[in-house]
N, C-alpha and C. Protein backbone atom coordinates (compact mmCIF):
# COMPACT_ATOMS: atom_id res chain seq x y z
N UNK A 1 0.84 -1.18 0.00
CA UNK A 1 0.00 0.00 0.00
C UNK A 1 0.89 1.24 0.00
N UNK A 2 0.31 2.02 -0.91
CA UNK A 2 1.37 3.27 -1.39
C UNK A 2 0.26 4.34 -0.51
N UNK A 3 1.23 5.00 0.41
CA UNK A 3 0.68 6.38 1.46
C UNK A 3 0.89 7.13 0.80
N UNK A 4 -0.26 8.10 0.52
CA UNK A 4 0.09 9.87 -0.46
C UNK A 4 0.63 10.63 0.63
N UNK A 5 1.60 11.52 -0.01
CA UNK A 5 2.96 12.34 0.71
C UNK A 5 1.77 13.03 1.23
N UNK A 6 2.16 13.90 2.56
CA UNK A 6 1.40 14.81 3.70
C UNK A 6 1.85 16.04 2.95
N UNK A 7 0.69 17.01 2.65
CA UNK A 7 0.73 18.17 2.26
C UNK A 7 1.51 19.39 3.38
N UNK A 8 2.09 20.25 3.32
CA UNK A 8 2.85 21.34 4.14
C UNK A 8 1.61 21.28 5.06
N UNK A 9 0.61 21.96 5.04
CA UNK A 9 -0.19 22.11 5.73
C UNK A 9 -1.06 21.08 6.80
N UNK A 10 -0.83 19.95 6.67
CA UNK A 10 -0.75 18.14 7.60
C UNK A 10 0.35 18.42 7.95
N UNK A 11 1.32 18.73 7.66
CA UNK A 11 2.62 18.52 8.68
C UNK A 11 2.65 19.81 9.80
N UNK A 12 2.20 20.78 9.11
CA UNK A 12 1.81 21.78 10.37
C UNK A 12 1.04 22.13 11.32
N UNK A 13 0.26 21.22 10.91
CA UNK A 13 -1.01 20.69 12.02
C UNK A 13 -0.39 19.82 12.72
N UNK A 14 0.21 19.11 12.70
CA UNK A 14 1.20 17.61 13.05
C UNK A 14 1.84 18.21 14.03
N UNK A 15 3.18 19.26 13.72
CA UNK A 15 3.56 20.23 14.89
C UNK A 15 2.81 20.74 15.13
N UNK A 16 1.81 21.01 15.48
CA UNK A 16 0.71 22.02 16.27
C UNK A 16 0.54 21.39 17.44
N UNK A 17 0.02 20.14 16.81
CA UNK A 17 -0.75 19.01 17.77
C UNK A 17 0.83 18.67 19.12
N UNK A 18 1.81 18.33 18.20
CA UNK A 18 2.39 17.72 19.20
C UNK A 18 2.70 19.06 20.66
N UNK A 19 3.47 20.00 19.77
CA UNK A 19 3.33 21.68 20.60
C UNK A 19 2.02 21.32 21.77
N UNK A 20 1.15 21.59 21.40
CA UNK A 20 0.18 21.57 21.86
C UNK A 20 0.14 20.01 23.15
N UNK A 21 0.30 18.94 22.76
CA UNK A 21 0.52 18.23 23.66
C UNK A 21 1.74 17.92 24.82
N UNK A 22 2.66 18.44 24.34
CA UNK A 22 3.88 18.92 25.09
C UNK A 22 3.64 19.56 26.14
N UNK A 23 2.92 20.89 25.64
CA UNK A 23 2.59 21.78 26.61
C UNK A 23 1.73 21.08 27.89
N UNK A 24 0.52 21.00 27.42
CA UNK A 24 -0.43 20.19 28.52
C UNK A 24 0.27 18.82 28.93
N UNK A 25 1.02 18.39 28.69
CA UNK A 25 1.89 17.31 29.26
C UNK A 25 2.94 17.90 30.45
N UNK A 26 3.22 18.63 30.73
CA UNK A 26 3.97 19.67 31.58
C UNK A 26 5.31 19.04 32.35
N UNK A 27 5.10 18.86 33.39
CA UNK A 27 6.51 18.12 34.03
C UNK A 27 6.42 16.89 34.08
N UNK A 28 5.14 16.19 34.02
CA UNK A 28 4.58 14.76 33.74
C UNK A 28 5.17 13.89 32.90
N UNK A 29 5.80 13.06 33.27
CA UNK A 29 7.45 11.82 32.50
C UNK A 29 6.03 11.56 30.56
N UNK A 30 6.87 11.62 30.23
CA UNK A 30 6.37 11.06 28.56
C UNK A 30 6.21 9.33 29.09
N UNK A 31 6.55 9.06 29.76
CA UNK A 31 6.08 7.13 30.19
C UNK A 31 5.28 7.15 30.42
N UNK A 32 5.07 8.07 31.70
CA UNK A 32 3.27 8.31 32.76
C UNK A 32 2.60 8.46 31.49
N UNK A 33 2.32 9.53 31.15
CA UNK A 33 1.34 9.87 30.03
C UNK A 33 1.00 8.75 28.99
N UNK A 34 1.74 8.10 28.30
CA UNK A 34 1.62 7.36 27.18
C UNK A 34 0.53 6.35 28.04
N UNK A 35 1.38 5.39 29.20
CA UNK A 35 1.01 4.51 29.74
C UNK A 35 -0.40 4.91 29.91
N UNK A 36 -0.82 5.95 31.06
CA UNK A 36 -2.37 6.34 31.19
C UNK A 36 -3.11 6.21 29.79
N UNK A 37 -2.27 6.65 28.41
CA UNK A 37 -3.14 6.70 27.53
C UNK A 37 -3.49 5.13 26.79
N UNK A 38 -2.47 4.30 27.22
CA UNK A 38 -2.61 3.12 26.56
C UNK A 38 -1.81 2.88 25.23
N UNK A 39 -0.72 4.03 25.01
CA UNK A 39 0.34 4.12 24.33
C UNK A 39 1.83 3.88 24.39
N UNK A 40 2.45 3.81 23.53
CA UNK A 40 3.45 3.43 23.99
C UNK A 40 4.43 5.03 23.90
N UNK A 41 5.78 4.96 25.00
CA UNK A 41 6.22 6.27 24.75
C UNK A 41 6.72 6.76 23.44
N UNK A 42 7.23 5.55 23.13
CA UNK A 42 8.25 5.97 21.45
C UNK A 42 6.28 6.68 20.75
N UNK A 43 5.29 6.37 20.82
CA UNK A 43 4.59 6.95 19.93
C UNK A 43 4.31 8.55 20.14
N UNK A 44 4.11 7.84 22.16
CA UNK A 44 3.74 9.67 22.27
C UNK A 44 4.96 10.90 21.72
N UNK A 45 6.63 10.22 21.12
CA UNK A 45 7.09 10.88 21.25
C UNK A 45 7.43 11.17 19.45
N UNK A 46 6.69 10.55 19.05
CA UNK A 46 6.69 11.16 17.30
C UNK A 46 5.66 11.77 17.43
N UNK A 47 5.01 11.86 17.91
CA UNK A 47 3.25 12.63 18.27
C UNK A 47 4.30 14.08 18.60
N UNK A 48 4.90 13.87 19.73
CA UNK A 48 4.77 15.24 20.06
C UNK A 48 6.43 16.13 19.35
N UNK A 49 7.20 14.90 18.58
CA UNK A 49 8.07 15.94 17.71
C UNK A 49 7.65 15.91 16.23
N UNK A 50 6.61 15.70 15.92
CA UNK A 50 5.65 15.67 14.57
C UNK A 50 6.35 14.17 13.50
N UNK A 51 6.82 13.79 14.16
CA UNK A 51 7.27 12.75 13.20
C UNK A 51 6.14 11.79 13.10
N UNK A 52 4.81 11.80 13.96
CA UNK A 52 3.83 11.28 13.09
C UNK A 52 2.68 12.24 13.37
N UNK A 53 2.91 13.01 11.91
CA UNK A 53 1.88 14.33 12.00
C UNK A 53 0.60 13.72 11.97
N UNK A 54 -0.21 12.50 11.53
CA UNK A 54 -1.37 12.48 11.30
C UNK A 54 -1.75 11.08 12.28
N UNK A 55 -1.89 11.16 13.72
CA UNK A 55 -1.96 10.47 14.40
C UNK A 55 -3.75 9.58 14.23
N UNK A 56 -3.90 8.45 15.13
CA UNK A 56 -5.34 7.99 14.59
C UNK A 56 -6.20 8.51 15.59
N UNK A 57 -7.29 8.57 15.01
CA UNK A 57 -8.17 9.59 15.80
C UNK A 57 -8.34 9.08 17.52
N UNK A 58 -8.41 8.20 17.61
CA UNK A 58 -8.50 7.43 19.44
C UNK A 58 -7.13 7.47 19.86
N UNK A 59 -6.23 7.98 18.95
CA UNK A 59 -5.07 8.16 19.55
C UNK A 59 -5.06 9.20 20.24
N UNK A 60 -5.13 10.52 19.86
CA UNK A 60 -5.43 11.24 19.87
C UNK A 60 -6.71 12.32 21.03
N UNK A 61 -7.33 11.23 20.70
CA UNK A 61 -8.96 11.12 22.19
C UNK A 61 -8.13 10.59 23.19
N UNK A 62 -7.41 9.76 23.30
CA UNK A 62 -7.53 9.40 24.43
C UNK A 62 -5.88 10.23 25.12
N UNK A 63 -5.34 10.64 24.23
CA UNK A 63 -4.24 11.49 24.97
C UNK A 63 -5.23 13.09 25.37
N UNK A 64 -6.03 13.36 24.73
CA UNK A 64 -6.98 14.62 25.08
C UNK A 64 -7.03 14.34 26.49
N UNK A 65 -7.63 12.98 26.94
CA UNK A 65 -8.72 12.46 27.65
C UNK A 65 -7.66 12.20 28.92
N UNK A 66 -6.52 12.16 29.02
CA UNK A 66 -5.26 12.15 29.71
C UNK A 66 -4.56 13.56 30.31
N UNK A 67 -4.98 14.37 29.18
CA UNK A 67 -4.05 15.43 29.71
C UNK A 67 -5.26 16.20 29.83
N UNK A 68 -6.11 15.96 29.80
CA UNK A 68 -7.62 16.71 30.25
C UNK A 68 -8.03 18.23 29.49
N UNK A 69 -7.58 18.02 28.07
CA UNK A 69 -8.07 18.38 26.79
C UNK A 69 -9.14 18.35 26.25
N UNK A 70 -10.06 19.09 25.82
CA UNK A 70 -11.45 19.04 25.17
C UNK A 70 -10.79 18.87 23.58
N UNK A 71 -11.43 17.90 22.96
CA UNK A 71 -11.52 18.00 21.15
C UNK A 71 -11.75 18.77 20.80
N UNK A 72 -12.22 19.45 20.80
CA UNK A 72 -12.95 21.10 20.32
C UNK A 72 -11.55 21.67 20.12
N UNK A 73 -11.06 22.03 21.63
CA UNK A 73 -10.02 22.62 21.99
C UNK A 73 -8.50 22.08 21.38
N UNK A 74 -8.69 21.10 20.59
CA UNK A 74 -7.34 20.43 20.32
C UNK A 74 -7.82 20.91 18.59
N UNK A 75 -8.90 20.83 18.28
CA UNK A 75 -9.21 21.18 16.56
C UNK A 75 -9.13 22.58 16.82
N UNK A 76 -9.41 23.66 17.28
CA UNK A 76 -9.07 24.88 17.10
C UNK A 76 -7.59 25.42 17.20
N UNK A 77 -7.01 24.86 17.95
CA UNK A 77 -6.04 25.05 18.36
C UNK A 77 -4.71 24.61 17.10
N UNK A 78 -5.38 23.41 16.89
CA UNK A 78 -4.32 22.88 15.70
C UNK A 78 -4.91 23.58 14.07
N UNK A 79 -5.89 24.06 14.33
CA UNK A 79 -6.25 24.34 12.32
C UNK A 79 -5.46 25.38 12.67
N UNK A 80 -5.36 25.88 11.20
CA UNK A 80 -4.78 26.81 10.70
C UNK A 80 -5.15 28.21 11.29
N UNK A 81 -4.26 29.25 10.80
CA UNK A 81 -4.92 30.48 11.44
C UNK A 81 -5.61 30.94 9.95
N UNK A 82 -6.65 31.92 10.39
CA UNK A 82 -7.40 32.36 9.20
C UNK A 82 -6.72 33.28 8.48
N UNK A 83 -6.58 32.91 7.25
CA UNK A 83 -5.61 34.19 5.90
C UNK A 83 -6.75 35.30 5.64
């Protein structure tokens, strides 16, 4: 199975997200976190240096759901800013 290349704009959402989860991850070990989420750390940690910009959506929920993130708040935060 051939993956279509991530447009500039998926990869900058990709760093958004991880930015964004970094932050709300705070002094909290990248092990703790993953583990609570049911992840492993090597993932949370392409998550949060964008090396996997387009994470799966329950991936994603359930790191929200960990670092006590609203979805809402993780899609505004990561779209784009308005041109």
């Amino acid at each position: 199975m051939v993956r279509t290349p991530l447009t500039p704009e998926e990869r900058e959402r990709g760093e958004r997200l991880g930015l964004l989860l970094r932050a709300a991850r705070g002094e909290r070990s990248m092990v703790e976190i993953a583990a609570a989420a049911g992840l492993s750390a090597e993932t949370l940690r392409k998550i949060e240096t964008g090396r996997a910009p387009t994470p799966a959506f329950f991936t994603v929920a359930a790191l929200a759901a960990v670092l006590d993130l609203s979805m809402d708040e993780l899609v505004t935060l990561c779209s784009p800013a308005p041109v």
